[in-house]
Protein backbone atom coordinates (compact mmCIF):
# COMPACT_ATOMS: atom_id res chain seq x y z
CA UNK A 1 -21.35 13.80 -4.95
CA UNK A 2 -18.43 12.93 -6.57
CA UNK A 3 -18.99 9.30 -5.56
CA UNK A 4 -22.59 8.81 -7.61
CA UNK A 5 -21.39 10.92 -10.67
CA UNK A 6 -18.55 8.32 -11.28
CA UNK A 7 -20.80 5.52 -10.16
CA UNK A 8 -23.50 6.14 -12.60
CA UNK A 9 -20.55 6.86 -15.50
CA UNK A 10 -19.77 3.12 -14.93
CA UNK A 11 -23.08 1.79 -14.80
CA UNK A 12 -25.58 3.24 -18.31
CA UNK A 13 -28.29 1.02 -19.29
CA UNK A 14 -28.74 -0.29 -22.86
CA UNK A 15 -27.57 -2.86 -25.51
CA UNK A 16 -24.83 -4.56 -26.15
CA UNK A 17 -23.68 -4.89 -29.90
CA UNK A 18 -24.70 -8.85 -29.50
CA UNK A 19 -27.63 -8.48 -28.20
CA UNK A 20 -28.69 -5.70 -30.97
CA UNK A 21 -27.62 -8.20 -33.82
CA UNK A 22 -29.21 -11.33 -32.13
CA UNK A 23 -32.78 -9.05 -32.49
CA UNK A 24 -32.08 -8.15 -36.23
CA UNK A 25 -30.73 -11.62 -37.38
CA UNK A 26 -34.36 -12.79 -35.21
CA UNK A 27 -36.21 -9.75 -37.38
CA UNK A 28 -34.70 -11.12 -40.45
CA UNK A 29 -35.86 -14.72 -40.32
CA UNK A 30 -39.24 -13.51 -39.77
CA UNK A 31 -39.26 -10.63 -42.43
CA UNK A 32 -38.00 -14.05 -44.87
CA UNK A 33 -40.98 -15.98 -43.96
CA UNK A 34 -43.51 -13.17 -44.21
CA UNK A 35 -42.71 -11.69 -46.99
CA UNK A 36 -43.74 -14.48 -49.57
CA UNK A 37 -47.05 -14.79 -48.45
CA UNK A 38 -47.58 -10.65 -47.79
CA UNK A 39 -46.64 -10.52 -51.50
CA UNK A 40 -48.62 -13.27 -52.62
CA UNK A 41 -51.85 -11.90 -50.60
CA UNK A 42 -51.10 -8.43 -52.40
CA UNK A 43 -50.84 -10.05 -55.82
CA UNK A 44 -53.88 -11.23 -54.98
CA UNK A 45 -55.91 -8.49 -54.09
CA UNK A 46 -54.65 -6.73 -57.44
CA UNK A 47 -56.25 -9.40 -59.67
CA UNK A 48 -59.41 -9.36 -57.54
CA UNK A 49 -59.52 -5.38 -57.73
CA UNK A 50 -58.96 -5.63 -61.98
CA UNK A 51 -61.53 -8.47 -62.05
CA UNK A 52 -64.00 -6.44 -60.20
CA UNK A 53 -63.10 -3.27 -62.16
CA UNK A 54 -63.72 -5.63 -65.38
CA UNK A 55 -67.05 -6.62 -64.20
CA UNK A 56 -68.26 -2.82 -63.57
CA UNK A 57 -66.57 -1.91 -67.01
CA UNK A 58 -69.18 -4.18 -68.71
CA UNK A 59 -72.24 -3.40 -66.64
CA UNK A 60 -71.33 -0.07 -67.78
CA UNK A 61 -71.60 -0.66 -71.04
CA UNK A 62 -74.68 -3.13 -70.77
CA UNK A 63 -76.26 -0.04 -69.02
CA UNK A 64 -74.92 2.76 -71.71
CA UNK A 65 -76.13 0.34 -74.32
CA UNK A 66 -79.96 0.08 -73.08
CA UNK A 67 -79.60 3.64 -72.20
CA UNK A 68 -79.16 5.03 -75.62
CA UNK A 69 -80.36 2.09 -77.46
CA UNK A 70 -76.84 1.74 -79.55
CA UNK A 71 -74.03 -1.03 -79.26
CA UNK A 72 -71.39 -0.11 -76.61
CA UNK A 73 -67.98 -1.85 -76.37
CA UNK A 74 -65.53 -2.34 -73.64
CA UNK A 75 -62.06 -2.92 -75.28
CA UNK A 76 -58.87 -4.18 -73.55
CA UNK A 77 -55.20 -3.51 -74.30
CA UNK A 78 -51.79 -3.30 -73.22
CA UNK A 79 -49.80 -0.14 -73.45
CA UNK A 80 -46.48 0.99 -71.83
CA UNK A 81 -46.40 -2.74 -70.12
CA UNK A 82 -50.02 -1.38 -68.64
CA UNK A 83 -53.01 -3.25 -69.03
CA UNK A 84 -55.97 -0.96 -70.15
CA UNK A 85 -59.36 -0.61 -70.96
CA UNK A 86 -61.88 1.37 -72.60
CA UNK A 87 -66.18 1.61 -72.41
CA UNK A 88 -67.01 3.33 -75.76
CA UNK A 89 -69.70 3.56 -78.58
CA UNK A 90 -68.50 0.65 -80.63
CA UNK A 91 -68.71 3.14 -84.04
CA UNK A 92 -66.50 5.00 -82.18
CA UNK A 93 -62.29 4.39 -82.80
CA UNK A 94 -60.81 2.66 -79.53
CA UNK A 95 -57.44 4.65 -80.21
CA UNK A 96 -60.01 8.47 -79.25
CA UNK A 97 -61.65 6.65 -76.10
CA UNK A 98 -60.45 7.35 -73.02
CA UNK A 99 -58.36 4.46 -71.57
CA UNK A 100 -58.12 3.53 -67.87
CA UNK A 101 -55.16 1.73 -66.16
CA UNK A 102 -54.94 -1.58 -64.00
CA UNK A 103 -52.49 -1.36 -61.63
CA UNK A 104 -48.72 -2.46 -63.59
CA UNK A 105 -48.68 -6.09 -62.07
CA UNK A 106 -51.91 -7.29 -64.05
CA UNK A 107 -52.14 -8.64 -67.30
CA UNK A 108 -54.18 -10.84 -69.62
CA UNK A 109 -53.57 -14.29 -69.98
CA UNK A 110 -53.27 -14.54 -74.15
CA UNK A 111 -53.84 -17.76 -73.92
CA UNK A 112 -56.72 -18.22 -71.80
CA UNK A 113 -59.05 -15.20 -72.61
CA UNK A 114 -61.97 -15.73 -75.54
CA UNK A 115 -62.58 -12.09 -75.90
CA UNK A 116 -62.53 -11.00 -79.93
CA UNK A 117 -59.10 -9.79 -80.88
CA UNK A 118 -58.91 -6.71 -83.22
CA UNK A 119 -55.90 -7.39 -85.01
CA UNK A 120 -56.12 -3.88 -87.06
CA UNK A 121 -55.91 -2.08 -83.25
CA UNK A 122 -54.28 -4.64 -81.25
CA UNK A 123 -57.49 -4.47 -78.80
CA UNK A 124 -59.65 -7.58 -76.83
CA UNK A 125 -63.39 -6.23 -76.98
CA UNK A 126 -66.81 -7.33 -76.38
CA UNK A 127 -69.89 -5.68 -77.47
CA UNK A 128 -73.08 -5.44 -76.20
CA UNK A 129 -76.20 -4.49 -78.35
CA UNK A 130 -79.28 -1.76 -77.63
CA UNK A 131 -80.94 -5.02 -75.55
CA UNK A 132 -77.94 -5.32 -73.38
CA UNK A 133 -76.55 -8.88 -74.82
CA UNK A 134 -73.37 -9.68 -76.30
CA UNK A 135 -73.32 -8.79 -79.68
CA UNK A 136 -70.17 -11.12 -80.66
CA UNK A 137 -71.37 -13.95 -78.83
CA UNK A 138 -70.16 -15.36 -75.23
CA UNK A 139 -66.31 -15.16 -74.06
CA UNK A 140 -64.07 -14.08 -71.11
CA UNK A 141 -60.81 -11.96 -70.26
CA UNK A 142 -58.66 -14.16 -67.91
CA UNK A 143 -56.08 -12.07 -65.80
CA UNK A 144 -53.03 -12.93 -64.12
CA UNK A 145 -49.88 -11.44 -62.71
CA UNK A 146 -46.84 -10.08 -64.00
CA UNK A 147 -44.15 -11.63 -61.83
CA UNK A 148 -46.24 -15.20 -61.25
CA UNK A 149 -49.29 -16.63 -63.64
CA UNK A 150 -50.10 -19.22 -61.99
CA UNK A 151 -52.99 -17.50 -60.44
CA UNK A 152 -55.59 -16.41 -62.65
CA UNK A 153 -58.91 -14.64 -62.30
CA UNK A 154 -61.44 -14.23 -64.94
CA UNK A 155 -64.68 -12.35 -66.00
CA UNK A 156 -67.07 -14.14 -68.67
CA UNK A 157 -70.41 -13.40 -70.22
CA UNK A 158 -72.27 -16.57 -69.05
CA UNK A 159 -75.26 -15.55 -70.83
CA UNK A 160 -77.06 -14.15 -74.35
CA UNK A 161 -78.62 -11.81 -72.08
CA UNK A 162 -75.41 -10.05 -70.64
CA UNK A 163 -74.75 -11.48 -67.10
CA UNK A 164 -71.28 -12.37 -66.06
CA UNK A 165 -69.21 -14.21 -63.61
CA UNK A 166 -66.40 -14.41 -62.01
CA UNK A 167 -64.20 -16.91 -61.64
CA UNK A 168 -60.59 -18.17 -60.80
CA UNK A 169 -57.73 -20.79 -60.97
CA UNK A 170 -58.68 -24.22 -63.18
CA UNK A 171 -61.91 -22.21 -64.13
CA UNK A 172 -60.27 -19.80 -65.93
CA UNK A 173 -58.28 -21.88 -68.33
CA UNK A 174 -59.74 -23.03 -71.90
CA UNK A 175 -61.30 -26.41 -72.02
């Protein structure tokens, strides 16, 4: 007995030190090439999401407005480094409507988004009358990320009777 206690003493499975930091170093590399595109494919999916949540924002308000036969707005603005938005009567004040939050890591592209700008409330808005058409005329919001803008994604009224479309990329910039 004494034999096989000492004999299994000198012989424990598992891993050496080397052989523990050859499988991290190997994790490593392939944590360094993953993790650009996993971020990219998440950045992604963010702008998609807000450009989807965009598009609902103003069937909303194409809906509210043939609903109750008055002109609804959907306003757009930044606060606390948070992109925001708004469906409201457009008599009513954007600063009493109730604002809803994109995730941080959108924003809209200044340059690149036709929307009206309210300079009195610092606000991007687009009406829509009792009919359901765009009051101010045709236009779009153009999103892009935070950390990289080279990918954009856009909503714009494509017609005087209040459908819009979505687009991305080259599509999205101002010709």
């Amino acid at each position: 007995m004494g034999k096989d206690r000492g004999h299994s003493l000198r012989y424990q499975g598992g891993y050496t030190l080397l052989e523990v930091l050859i499988v991290l170093v190997i994790l490593g590399i392939l944590i360094a090439i993953a993790a650009p595109g996993w971020l990219g494919f998440v950045q992604q999916r963010q702008l998609k999401t807000a450009q989807e949540q965009i598009q609902r924002a103003m069937y909303e308000a194409i809906s509210s407005a043939k609903k109750d036969k008055l002109t609804y707005q959907v306003s757009f603005r930044e606060s606390n480094a948070r992109l925001q938005y708004a469906i409201h009567l457009s008599s009513t004040s954007s600063q009493t409507a109730f604002w809803q939050s994109f995730t941080e890591q959108v924003q809209i592209d200044k340059n690149n988004t036709t929307f009206d700008w309210d300079n009195k409330n610092n606000i991007w808005l687009t009406q829509y009358n009792y009919r359901g058409n765009p009051n101010r005329g045709l236009g779009k919001i153009t999103l892009m990320a935070r950390t990289s803008g080279s990918t954009k994604y856009c909503v714009m009224s494509s017609t005087l009777i209040g459908n819009t479309r979505l687009d991305r990329d080259k599509d999205c910039i101002k010709k």
